[in-house]
Protein backbone atom coordinates (compact mmCIF):
# COMPACT_ATOMS: atom_id res chain seq x y z
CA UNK A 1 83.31 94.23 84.51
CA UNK A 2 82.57 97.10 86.55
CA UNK A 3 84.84 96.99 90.34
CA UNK A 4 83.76 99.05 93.01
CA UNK A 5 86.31 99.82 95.75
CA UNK A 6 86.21 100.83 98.85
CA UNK A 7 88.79 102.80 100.84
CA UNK A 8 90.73 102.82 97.40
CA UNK A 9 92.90 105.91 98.84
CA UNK A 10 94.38 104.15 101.23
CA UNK A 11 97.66 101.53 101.04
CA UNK A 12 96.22 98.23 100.31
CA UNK A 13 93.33 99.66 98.09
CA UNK A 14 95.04 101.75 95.88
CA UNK A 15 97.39 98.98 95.14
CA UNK A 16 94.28 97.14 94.13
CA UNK A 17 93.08 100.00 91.39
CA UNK A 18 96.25 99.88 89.97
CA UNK A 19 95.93 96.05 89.64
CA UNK A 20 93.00 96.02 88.05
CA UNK A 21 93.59 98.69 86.04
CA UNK A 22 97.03 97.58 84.35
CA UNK A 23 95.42 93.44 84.19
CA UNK A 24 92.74 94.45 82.89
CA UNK A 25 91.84 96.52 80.35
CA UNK A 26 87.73 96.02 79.84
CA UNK A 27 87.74 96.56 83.76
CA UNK A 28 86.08 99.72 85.03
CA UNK A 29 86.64 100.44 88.58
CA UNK A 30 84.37 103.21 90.62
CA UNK A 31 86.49 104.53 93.82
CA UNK A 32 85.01 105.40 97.41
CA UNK A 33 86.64 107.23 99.52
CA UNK A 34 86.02 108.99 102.99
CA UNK A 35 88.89 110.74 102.80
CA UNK A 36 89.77 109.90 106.51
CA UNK A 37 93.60 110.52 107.83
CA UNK A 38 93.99 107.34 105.70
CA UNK A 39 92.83 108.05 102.73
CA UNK A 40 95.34 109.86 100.29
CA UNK A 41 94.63 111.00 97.10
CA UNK A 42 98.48 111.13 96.42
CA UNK A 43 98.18 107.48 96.79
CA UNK A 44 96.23 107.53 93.13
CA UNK A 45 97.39 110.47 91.76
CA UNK A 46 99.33 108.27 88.46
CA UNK A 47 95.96 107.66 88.04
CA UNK A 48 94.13 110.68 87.76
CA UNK A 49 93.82 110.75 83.86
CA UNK A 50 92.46 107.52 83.60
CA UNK A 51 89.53 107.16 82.45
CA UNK A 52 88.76 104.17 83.37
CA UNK A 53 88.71 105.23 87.07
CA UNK A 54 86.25 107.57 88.58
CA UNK A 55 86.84 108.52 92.15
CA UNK A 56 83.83 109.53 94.91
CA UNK A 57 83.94 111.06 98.44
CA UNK A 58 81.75 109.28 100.54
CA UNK A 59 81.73 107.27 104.24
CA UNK A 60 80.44 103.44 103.60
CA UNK A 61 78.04 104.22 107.08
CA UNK A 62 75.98 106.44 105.19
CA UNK A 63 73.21 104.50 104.26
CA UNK A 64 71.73 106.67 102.00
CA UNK A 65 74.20 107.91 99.65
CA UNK A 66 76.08 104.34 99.36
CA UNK A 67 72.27 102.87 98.24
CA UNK A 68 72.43 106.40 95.69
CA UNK A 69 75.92 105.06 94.18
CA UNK A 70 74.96 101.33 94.17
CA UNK A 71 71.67 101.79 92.50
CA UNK A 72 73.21 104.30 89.88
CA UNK A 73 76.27 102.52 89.29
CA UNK A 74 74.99 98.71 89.29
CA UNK A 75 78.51 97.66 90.09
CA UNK A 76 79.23 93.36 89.51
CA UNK A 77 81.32 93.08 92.17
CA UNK A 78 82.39 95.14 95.47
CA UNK A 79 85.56 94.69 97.12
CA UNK A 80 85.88 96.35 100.24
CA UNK A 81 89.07 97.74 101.74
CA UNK A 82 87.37 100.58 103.75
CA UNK A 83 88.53 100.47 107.59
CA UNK A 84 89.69 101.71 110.55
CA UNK A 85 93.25 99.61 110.97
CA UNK A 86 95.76 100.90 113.54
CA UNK A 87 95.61 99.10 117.08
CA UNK A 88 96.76 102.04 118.67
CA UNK A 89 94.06 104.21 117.48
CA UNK A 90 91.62 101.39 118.46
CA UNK A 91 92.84 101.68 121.87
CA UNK A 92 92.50 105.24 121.80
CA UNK A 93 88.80 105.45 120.02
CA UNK A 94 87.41 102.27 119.64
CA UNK A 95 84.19 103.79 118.78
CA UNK A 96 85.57 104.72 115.62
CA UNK A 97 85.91 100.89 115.00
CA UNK A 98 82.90 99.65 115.50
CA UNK A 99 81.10 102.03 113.14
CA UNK A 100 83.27 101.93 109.86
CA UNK A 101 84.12 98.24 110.57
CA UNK A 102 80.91 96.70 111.67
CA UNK A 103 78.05 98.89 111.02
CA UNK A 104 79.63 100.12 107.23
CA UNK A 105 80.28 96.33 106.47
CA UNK A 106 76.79 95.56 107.23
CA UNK A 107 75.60 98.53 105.18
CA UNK A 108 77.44 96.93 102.14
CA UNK A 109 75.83 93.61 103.06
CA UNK A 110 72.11 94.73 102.88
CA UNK A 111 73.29 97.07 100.02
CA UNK A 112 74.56 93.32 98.01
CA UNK A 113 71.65 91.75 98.85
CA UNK A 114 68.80 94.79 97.57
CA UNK A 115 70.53 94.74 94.40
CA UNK A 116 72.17 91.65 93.45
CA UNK A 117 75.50 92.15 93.36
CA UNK A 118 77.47 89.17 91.79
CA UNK A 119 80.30 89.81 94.39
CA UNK A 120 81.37 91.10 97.70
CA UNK A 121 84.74 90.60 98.93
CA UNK A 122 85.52 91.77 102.65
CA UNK A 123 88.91 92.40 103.28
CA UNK A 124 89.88 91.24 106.53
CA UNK A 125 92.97 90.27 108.97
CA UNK A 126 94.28 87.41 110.03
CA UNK A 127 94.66 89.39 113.54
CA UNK A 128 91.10 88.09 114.44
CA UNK A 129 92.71 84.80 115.49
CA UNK A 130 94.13 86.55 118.20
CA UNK A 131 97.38 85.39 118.80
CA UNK A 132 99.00 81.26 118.32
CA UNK A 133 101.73 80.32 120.63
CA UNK A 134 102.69 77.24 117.76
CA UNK A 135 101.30 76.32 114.84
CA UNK A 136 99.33 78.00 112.13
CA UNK A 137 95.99 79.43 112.16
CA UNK A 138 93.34 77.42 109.42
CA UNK A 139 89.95 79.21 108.12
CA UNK A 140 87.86 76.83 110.68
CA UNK A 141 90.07 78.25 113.81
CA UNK A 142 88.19 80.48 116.19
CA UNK A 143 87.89 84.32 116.37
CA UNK A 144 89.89 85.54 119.57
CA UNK A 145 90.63 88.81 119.05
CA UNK A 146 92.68 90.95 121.64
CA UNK A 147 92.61 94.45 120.77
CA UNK A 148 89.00 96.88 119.33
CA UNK A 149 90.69 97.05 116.09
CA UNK A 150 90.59 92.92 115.80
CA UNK A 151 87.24 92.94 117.47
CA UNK A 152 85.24 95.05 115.32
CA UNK A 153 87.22 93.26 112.05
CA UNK A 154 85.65 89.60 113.95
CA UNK A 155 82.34 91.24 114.02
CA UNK A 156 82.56 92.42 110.29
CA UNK A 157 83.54 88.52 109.55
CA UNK A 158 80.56 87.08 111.48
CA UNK A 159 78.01 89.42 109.51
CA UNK A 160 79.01 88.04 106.62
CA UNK A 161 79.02 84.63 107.34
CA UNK A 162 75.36 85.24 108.79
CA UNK A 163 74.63 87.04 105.22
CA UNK A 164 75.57 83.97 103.62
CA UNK A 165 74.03 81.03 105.63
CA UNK A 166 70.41 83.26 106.14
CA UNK A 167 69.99 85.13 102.62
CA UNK A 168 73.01 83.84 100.10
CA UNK A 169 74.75 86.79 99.85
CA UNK A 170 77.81 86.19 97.85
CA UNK A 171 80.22 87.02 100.40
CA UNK A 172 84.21 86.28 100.79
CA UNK A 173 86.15 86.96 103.38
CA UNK A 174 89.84 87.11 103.34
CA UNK A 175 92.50 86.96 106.24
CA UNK A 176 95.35 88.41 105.21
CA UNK A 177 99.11 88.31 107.01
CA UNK A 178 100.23 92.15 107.46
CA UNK A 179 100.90 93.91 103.99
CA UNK A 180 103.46 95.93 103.28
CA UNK A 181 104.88 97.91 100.36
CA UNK A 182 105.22 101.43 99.16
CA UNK A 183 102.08 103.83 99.92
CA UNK A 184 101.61 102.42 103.20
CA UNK A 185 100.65 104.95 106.30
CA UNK A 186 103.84 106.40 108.34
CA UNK A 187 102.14 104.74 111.31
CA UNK A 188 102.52 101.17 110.73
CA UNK A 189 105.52 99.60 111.17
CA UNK A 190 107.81 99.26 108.32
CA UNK A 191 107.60 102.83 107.18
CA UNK A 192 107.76 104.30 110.61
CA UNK A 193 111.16 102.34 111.18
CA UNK A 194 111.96 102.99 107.46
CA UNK A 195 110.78 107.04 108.07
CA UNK A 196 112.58 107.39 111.41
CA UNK A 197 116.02 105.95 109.82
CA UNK A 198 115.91 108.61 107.27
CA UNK A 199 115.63 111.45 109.36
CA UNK A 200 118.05 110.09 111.87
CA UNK A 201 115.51 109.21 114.48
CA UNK A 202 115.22 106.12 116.86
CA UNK A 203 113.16 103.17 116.20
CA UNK A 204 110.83 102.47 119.17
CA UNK A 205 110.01 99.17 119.45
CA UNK A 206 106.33 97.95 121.71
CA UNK A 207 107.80 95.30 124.49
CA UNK A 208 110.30 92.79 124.25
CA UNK A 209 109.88 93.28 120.10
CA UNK A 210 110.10 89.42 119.83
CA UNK A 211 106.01 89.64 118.72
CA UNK A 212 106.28 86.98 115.51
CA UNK A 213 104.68 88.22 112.23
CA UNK A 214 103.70 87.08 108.83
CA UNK A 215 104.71 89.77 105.75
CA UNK A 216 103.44 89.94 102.08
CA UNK A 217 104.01 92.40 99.54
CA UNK A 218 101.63 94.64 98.24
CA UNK A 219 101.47 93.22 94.70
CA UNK A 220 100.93 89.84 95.91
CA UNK A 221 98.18 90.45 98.09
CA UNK A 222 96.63 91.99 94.95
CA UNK A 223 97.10 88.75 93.03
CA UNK A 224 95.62 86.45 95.40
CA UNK A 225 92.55 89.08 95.81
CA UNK A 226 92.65 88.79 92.19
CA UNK A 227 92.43 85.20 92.67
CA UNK A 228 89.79 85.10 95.05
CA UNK A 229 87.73 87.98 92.92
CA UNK A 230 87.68 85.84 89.69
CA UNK A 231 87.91 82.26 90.82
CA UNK A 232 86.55 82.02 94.53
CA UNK A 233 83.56 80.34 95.82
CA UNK A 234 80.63 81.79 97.79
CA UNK A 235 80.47 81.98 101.50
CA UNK A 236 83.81 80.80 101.70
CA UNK A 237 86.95 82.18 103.50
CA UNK A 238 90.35 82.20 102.24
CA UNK A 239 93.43 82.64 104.26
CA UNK A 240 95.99 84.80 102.84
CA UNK A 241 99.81 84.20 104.17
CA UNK A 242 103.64 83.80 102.68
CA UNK A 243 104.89 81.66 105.91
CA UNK A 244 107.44 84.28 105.76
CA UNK A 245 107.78 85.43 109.96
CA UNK A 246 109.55 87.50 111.16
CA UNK A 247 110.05 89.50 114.63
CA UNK A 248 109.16 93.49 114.91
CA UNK A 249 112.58 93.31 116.25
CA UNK A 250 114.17 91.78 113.15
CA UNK A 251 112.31 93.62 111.47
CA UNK A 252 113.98 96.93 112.91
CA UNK A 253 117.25 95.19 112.45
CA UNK A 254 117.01 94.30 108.60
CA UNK A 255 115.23 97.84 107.84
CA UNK A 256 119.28 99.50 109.65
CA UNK A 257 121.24 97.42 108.22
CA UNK A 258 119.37 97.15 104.70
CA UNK A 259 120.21 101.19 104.99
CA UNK A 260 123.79 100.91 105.88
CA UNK A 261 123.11 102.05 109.16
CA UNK A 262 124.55 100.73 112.64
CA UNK A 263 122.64 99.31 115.40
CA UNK A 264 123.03 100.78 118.64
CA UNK A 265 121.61 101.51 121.42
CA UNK A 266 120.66 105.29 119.65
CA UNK A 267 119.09 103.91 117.09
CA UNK A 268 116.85 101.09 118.86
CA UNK A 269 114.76 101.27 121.45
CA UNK A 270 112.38 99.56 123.17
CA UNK A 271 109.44 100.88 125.20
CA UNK A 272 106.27 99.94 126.94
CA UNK A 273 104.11 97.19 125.25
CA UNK A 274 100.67 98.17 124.65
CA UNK A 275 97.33 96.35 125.56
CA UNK A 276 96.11 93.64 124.68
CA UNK A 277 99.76 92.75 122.24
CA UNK A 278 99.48 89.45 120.28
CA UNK A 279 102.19 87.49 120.47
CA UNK A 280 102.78 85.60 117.29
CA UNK A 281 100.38 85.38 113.96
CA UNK A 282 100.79 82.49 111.69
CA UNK A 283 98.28 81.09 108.48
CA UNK A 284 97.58 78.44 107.20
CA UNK A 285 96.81 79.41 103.89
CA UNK A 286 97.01 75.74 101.67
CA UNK A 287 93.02 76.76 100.88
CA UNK A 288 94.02 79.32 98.36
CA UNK A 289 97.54 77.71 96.79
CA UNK A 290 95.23 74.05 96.14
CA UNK A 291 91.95 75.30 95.36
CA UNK A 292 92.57 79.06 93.55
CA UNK A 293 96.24 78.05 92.53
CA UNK A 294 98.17 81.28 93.86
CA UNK A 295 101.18 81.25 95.81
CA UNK A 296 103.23 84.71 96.88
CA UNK A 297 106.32 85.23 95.10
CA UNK A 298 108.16 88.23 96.27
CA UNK A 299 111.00 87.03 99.00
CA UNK A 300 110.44 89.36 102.21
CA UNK A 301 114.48 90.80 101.92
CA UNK A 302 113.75 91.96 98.09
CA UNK A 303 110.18 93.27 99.21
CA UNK A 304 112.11 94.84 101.77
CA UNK A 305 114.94 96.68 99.63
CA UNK A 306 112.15 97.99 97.07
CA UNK A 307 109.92 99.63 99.90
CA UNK A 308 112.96 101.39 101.20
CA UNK A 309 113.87 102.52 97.73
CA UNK A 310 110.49 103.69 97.22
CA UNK A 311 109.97 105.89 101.03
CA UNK A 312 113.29 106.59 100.18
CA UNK A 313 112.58 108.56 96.77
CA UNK A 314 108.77 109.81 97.96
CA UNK A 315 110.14 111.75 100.99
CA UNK A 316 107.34 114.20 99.18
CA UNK A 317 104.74 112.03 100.09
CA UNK A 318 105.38 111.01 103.30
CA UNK A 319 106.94 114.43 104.67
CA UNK A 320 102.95 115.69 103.96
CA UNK A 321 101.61 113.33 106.33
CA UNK A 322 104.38 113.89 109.00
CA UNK A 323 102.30 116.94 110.33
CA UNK A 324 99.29 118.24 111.23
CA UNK A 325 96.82 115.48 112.84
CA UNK A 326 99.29 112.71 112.55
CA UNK A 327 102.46 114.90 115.10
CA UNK A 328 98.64 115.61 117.54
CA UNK A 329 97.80 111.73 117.38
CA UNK A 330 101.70 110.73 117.95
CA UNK A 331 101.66 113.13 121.26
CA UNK A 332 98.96 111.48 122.29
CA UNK A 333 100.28 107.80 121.70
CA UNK A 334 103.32 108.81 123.77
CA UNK A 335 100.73 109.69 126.46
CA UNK A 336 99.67 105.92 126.45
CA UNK A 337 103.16 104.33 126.76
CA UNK A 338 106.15 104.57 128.90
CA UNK A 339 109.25 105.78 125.92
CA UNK A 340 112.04 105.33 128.57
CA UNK A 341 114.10 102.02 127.73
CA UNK A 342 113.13 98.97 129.57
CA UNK A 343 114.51 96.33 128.25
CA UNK A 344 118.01 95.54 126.93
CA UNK A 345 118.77 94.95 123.09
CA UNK A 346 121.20 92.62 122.06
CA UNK A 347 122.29 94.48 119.11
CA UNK A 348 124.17 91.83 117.73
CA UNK A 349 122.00 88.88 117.52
């Protein structure tokens, strides 16, 4: 089977390369890459001799040169992981958003269609939802997203249901919980706290930092888009969760004292929320466990523990993202929020 990728540079597609490529040896799996702020080729560089793995540059809104690499390569099935991701940067830019997210997904779409690809999986969020004050969020629940990031994602979602019900288009969707694991972008959560505590720096917290939500580890998202890939049906969408949630506060608190290190007020903080902040995620994700027979299996401490280890032996990697466009983009988030204290931490709880 030939796999092609996209956004295969980035955390949760590179993970999904190496998956393939250690399951299953037959597999061939063709890269694509923009190469955005996102996009590392560190993130694949174990792979680099394998041959089995061939790597392009290009943006999934060019229409032209994805049809030149789809009607060369004739892949049987797509998987795409190409996307803008970070809320704040939505907030910042959401016109960014809309034109990787909606108008690139629908350039894969037509691109399925024209040449009868056996199978397109869209990689999508569970943020979409919006936010659930109790309860869990099914596959039938409605879009309500709060933020341009989760927006654009919805629209990407409703293009490919339309696909499906108008021309057949062998289209699945996934909602995923938020992923986490080595590899993953200095910006999002877990490795900024996990970053900031190794250099000695405070971890800023949005709000109250009581926002609930829903962790699973890189390798297991891999297996249950393996699971989907191989075993899912057509037009169908598959919510992917652990039921493992947790706080951005406890988060914080786990990721000190995991390291040894105490909590005080110098080492949390909490500032301004940001727009449009979703309370608490939850999925319902039965759908997959019954009818694809997967079920996560790494406990959120142990994930936990080996994502430190790793950050914690690739300061490398992450020290050559800590500069250039990233320090410009983190001026300019402290530009959107207030980084004074404004609420008090019980440290102890």
């Amino acid at each position: 089977m030939k796999v092609l990728i996209t956004g295969g540079m980035g955390f949760m597609g590179s993970h999904m390369i190496r998956h393939l490529i250690e399951h299953y040896p037959t597999y061939t799996v063709l890269n694509i890459d923009k190469l955005t702020y996102a996009g590392n080729p560190d993130n694949v560089k174990d792979l680099e001799d394998e041959p089995r793995l061939t790597n392009i540059q290009a943006d999934i809104t060019d229409e032209k040169i994805m049809e030149e690499i789809i009607s060369s390569e004739r892949p049987d099935a797509i998987i795409n992981y190409a996307a803008e991701t970070h809320v704040d940067r939505s907030i910042l830019d959401p016109s960014a958003f809309l034109k990787t997210d909606i108008i690139g997904v629908h350039n894969i779409l037509e691109l399925v269609r024209k040449y009868n690809i056996g199978r397109f999986v869209h990689i999508s969020t569970d943020e979409v939802y919006g936010s659930i004050e109790q309860g869990e969020f099914e596959e039938s629940s409605p879009f309500r997203p709060n933020s341009p990031y989760s927006a654009s994602k919805a629209g990407a979602d409703h293009m490919c249901r339309a696909y499906w019900m108008s021309y057949e288009v062998p289209v699945i969707v996934t909602h995923s919980c938020n992923v986490y694991g080595p590899f993953q972008h200095p910006e999002k959560v877990i490795p900024l706290f996990v970053i900031s505590a190794l250099t000695g720096k405070t971890l800023t917290i949005h709000g109250s930092g009581r926002q609930i939500r829903e962790w699973i580890y890189a390798k297991d998202h891999c297996r249950a888009i393996d699971a989907i890939l191989h075993k899912g049906c057509d037009g169908e969408v598959y919510n992917i969760g652990t039921g493992k949630r947790k706080s951005v506060l406890e988060i914080a608190k786990l990721v000190l004292d995991t390291m040894s290190i105490e909590r005080n007020e110098d080492t949390l903080r909490l500032v301004k929320d940001r727009p449009g902040q979703d309370l608490r995620y939850a999925t319902d994700f039965n759908k997959i466990e019954l009818e694809l027979d997967w079920a996560p299996e790494m406990p959120f401490e142990e994930g936990l523990r080996h994502t430190i280890t790793w950050y914690k032996g690739h300061s490398e990697w992450w020290q050559k993202i800590l500069s250039g466009e990233f320090r410009d983009y983190h001026k300019r988030i402290q530009k959107m929020y207030d980084t004074g204290v404004h609420f008090a931490i019980d440290i102890e709880e």
